[in-house]
PDB file of N, CA and C in Angstrom:
ATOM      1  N   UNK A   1       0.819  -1.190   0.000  1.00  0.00           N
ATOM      2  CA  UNK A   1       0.000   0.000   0.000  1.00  0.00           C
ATOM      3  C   UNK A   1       0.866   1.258   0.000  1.00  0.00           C
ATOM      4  N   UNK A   2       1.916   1.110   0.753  1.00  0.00           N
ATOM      5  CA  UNK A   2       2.712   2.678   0.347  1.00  0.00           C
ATOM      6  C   UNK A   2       3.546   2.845  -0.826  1.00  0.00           C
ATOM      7  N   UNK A   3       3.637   1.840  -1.970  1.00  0.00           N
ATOM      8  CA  UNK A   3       4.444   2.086  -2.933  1.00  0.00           C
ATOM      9  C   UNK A   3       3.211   2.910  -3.958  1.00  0.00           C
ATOM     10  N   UNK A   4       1.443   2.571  -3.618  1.00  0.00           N
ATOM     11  CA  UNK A   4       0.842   2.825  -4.171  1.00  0.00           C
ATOM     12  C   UNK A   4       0.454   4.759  -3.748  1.00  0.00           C
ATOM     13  N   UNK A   5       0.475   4.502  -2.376  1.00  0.00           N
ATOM     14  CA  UNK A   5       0.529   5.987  -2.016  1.00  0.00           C
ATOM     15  C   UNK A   5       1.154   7.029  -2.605  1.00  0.00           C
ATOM     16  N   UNK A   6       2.887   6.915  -2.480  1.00  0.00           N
ATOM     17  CA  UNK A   6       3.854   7.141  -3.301  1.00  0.00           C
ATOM     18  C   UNK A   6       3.331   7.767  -4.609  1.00  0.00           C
ATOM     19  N   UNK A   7       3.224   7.105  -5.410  1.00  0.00           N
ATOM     20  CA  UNK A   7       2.718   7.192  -6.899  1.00  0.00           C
ATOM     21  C   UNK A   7       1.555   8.261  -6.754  1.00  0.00           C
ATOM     22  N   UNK A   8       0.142   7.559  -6.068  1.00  0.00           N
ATOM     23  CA  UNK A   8      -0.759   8.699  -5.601  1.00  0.00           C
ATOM     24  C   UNK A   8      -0.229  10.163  -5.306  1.00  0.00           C
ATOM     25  N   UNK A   9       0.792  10.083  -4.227  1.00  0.00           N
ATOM     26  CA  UNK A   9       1.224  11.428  -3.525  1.00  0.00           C
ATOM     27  C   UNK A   9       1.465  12.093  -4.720  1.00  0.00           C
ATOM     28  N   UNK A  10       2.400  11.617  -5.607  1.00  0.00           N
ATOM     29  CA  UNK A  10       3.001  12.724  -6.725  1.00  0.00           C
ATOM     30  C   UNK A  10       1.594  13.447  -7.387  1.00  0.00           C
ATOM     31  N   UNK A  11       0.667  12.824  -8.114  1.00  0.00           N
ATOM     32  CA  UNK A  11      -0.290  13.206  -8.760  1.00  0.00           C
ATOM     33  C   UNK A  11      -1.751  14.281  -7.548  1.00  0.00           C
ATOM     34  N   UNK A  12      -1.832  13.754  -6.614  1.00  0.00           N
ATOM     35  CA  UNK A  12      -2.428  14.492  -5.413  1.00  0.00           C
ATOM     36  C   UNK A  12      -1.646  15.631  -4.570  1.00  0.00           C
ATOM     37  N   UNK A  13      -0.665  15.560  -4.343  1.00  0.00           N
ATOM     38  CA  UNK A  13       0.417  16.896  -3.995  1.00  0.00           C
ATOM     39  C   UNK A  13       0.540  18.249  -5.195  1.00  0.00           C
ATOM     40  N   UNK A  14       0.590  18.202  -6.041  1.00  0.00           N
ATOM     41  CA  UNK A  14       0.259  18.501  -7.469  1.00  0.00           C
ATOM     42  C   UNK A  14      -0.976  19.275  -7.577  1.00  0.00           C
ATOM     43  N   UNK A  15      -2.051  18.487  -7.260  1.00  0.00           N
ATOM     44  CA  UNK A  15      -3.451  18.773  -7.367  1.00  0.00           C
ATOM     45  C   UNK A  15      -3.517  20.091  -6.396  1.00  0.00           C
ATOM     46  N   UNK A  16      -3.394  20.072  -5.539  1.00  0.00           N
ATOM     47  CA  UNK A  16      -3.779  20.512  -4.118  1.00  0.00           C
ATOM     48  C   UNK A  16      -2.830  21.752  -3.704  1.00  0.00           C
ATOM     49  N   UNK A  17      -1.295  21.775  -4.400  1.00  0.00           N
ATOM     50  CA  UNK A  17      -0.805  23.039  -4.354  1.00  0.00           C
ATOM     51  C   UNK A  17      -1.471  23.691  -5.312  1.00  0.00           C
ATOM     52  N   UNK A  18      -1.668  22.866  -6.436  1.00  0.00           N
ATOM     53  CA  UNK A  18      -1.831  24.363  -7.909  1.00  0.00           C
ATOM     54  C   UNK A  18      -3.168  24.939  -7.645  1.00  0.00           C
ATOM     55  N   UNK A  19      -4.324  24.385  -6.356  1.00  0.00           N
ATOM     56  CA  UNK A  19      -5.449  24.641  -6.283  1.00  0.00           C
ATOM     57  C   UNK A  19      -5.653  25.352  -5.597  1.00  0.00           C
ATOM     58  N   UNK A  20      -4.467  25.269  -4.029  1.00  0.00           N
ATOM     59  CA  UNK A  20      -4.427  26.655  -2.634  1.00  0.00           C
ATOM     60  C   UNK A  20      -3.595  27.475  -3.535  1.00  0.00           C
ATOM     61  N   UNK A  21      -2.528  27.069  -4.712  1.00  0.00           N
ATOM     62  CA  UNK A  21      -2.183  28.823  -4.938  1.00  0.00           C
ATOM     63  C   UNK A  21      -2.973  29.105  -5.909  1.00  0.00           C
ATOM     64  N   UNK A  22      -4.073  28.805  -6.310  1.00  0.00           N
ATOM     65  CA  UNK A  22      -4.792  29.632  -7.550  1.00  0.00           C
ATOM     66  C   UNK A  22      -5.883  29.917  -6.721  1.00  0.00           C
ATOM     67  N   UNK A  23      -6.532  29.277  -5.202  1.00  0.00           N
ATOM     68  CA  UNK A  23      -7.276  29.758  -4.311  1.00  0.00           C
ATOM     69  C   UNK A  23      -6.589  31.323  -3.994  1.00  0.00           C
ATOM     70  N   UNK A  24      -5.193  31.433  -3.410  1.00  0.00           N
ATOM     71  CA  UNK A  24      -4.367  32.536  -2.740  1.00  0.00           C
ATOM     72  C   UNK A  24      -4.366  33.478  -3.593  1.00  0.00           C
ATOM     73  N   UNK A  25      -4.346  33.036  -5.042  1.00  0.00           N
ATOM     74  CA  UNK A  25      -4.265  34.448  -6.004  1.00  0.00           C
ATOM     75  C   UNK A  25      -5.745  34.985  -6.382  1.00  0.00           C
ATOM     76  N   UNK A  26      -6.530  34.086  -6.001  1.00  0.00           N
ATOM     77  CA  UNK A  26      -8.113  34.710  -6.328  1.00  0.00           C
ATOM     78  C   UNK A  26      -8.309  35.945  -4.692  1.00  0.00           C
ATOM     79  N   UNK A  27      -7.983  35.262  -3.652  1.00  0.00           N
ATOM     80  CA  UNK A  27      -8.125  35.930  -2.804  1.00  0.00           C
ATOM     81  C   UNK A  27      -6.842  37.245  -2.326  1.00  0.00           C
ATOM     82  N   UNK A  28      -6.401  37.415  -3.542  1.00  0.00           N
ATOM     83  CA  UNK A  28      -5.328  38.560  -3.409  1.00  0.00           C
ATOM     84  C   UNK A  28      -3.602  38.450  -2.917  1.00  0.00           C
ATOM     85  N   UNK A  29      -3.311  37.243  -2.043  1.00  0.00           N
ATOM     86  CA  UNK A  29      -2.482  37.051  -1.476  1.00  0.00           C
ATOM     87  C   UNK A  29      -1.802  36.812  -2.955  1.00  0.00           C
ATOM     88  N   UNK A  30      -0.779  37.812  -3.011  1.00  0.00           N
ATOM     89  CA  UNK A  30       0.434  37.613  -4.491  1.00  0.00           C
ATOM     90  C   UNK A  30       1.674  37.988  -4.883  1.00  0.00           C
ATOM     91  N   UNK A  31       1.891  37.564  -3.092  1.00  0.00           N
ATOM     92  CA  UNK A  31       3.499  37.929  -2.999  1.00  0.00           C
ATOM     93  C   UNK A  31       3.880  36.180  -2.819  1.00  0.00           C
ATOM     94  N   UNK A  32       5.802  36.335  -3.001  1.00  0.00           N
ATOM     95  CA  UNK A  32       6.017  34.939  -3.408  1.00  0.00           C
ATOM     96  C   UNK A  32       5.979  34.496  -2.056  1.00  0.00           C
ATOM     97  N   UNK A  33       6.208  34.647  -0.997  1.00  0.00           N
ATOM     98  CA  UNK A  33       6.308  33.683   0.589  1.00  0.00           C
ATOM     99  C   UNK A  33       4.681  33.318   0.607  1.00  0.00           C
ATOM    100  N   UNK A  34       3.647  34.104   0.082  1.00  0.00           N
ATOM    101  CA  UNK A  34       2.470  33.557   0.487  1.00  0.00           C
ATOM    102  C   UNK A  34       1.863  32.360  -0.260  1.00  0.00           C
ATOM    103  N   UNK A  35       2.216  32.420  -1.825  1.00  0.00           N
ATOM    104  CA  UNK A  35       2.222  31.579  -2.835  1.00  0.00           C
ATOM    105  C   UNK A  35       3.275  30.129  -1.892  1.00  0.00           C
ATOM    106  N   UNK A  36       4.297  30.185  -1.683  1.00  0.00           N
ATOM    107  CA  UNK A  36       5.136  29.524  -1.335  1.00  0.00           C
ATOM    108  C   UNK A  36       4.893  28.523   0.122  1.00  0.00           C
ATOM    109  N   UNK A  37       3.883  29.248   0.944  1.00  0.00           N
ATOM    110  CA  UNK A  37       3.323  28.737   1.955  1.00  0.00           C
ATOM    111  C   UNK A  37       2.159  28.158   1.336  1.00  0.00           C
ATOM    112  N   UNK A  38       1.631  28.534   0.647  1.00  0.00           N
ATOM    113  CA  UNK A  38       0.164  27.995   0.231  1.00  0.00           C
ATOM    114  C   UNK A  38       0.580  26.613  -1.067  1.00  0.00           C
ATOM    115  N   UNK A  39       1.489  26.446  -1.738  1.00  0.00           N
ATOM    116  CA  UNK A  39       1.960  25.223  -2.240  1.00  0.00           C
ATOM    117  C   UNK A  39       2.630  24.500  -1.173  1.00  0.00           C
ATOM    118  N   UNK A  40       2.900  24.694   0.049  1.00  0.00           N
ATOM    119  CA  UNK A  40       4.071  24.032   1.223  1.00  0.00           C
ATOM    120  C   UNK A  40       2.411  23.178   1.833  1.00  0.00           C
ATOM    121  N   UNK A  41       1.807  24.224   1.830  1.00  0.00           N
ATOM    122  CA  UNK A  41       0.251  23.026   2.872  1.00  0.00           C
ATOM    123  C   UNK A  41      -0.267  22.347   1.407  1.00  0.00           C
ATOM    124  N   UNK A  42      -0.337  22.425   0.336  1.00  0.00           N
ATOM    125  CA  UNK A  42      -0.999  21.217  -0.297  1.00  0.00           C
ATOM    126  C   UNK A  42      -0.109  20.269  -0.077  1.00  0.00           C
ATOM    127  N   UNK A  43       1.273  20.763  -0.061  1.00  0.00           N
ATOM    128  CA  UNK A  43       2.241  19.397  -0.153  1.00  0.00           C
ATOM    129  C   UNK A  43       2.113  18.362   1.201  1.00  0.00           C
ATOM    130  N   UNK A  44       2.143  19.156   2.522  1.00  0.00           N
ATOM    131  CA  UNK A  44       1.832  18.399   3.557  1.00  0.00           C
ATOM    132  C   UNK A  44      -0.221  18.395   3.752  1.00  0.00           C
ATOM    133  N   UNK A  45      -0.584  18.335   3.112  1.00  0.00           N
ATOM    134  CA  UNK A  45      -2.175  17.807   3.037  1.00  0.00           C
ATOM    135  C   UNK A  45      -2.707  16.825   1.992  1.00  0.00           C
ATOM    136  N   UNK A  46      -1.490  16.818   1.327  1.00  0.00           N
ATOM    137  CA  UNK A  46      -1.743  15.612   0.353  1.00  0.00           C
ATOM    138  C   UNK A  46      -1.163  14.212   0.801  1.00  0.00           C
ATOM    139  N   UNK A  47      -0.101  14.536   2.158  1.00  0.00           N
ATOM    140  CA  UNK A  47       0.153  12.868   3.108  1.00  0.00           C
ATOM    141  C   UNK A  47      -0.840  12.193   3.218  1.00  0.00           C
ATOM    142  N   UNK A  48      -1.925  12.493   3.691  1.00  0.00           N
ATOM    143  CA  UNK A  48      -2.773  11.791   4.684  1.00  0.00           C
ATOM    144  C   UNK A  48      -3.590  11.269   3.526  1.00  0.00           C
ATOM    145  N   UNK A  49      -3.944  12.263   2.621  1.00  0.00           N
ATOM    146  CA  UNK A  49      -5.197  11.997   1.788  1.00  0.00           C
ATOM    147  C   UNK A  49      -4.814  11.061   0.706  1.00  0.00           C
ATOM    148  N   UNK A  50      -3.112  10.820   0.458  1.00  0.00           N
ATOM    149  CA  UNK A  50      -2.887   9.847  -0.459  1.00  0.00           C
ATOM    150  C   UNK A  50      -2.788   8.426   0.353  1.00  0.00           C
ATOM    151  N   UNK A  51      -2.771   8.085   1.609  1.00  0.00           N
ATOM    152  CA  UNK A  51      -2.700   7.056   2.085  1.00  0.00           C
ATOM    153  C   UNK A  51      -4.056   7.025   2.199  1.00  0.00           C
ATOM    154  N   UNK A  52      -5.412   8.207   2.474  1.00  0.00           N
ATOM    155  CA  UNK A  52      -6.685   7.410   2.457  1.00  0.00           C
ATOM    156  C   UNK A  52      -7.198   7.211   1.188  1.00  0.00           C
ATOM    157  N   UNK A  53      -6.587   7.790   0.077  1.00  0.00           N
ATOM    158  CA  UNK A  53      -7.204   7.161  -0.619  1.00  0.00           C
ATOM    159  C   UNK A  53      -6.742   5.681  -1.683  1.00  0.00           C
ATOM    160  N   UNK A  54      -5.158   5.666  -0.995  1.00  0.00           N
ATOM    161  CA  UNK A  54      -4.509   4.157  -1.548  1.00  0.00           C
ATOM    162  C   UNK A  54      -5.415   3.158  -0.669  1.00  0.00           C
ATOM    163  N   UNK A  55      -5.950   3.481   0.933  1.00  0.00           N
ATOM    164  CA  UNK A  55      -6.479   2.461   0.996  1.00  0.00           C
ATOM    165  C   UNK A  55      -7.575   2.208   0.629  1.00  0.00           C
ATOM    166  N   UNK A  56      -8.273   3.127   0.193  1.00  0.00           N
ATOM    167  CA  UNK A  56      -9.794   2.802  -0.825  1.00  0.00           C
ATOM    168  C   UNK A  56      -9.742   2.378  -1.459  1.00  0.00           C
ATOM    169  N   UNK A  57      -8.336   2.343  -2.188  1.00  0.00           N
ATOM    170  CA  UNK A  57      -8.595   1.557  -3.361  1.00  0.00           C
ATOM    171  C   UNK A  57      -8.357  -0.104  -3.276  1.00  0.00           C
ATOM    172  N   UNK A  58      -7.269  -0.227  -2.359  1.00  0.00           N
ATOM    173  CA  UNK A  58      -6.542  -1.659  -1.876  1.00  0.00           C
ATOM    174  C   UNK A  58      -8.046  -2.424  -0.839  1.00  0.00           C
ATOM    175  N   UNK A  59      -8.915  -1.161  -0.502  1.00  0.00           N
ATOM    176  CA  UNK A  59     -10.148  -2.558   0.238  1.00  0.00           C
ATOM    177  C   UNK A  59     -11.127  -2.113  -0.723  1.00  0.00           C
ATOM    178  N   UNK A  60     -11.010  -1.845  -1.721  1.00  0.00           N
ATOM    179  CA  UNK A  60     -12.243  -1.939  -2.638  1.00  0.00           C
ATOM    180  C   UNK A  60     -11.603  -3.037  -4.126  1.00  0.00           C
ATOM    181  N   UNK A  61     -10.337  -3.187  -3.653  1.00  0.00           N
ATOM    182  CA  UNK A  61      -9.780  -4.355  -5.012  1.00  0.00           C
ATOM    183  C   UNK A  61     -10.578  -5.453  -4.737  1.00  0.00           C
ATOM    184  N   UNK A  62     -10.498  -6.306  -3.240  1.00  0.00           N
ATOM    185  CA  UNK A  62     -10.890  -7.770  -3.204  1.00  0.00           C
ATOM    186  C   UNK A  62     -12.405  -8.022  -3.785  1.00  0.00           C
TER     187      UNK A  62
END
């Protein structure tokens, strides 16, 4: 299950920065440390959510 996470993480880390910094630039924040913090939390919010969703997929295989 974590080699599958792994793989997940890249494509979900990805997702989730380009979405809080295009959230941060709708809401004005458009200097680079704020952009830079706001891609730093998709990267650590995409841990958790790629291991829940590797295991959705690993108990929805059998």
């Amino acid at each position: 299950m974590f080699r599958l996470a792994t793989i997940l993480y890249a494509m979900i880390a990805t997702t989730l920065a380009g979405s809080l910094i295009v959230a941060a630039l709708v809401m004005g924040y458009d200097t680079w440390m704020q952009l830079i913090i706001a891609a730093c939390f998709g990267a650590v919010f995409a841990v958790p959510a790629s291991f829940f969703v590797a295991q959705a997929i690993v108990s929805n295989k059998k």
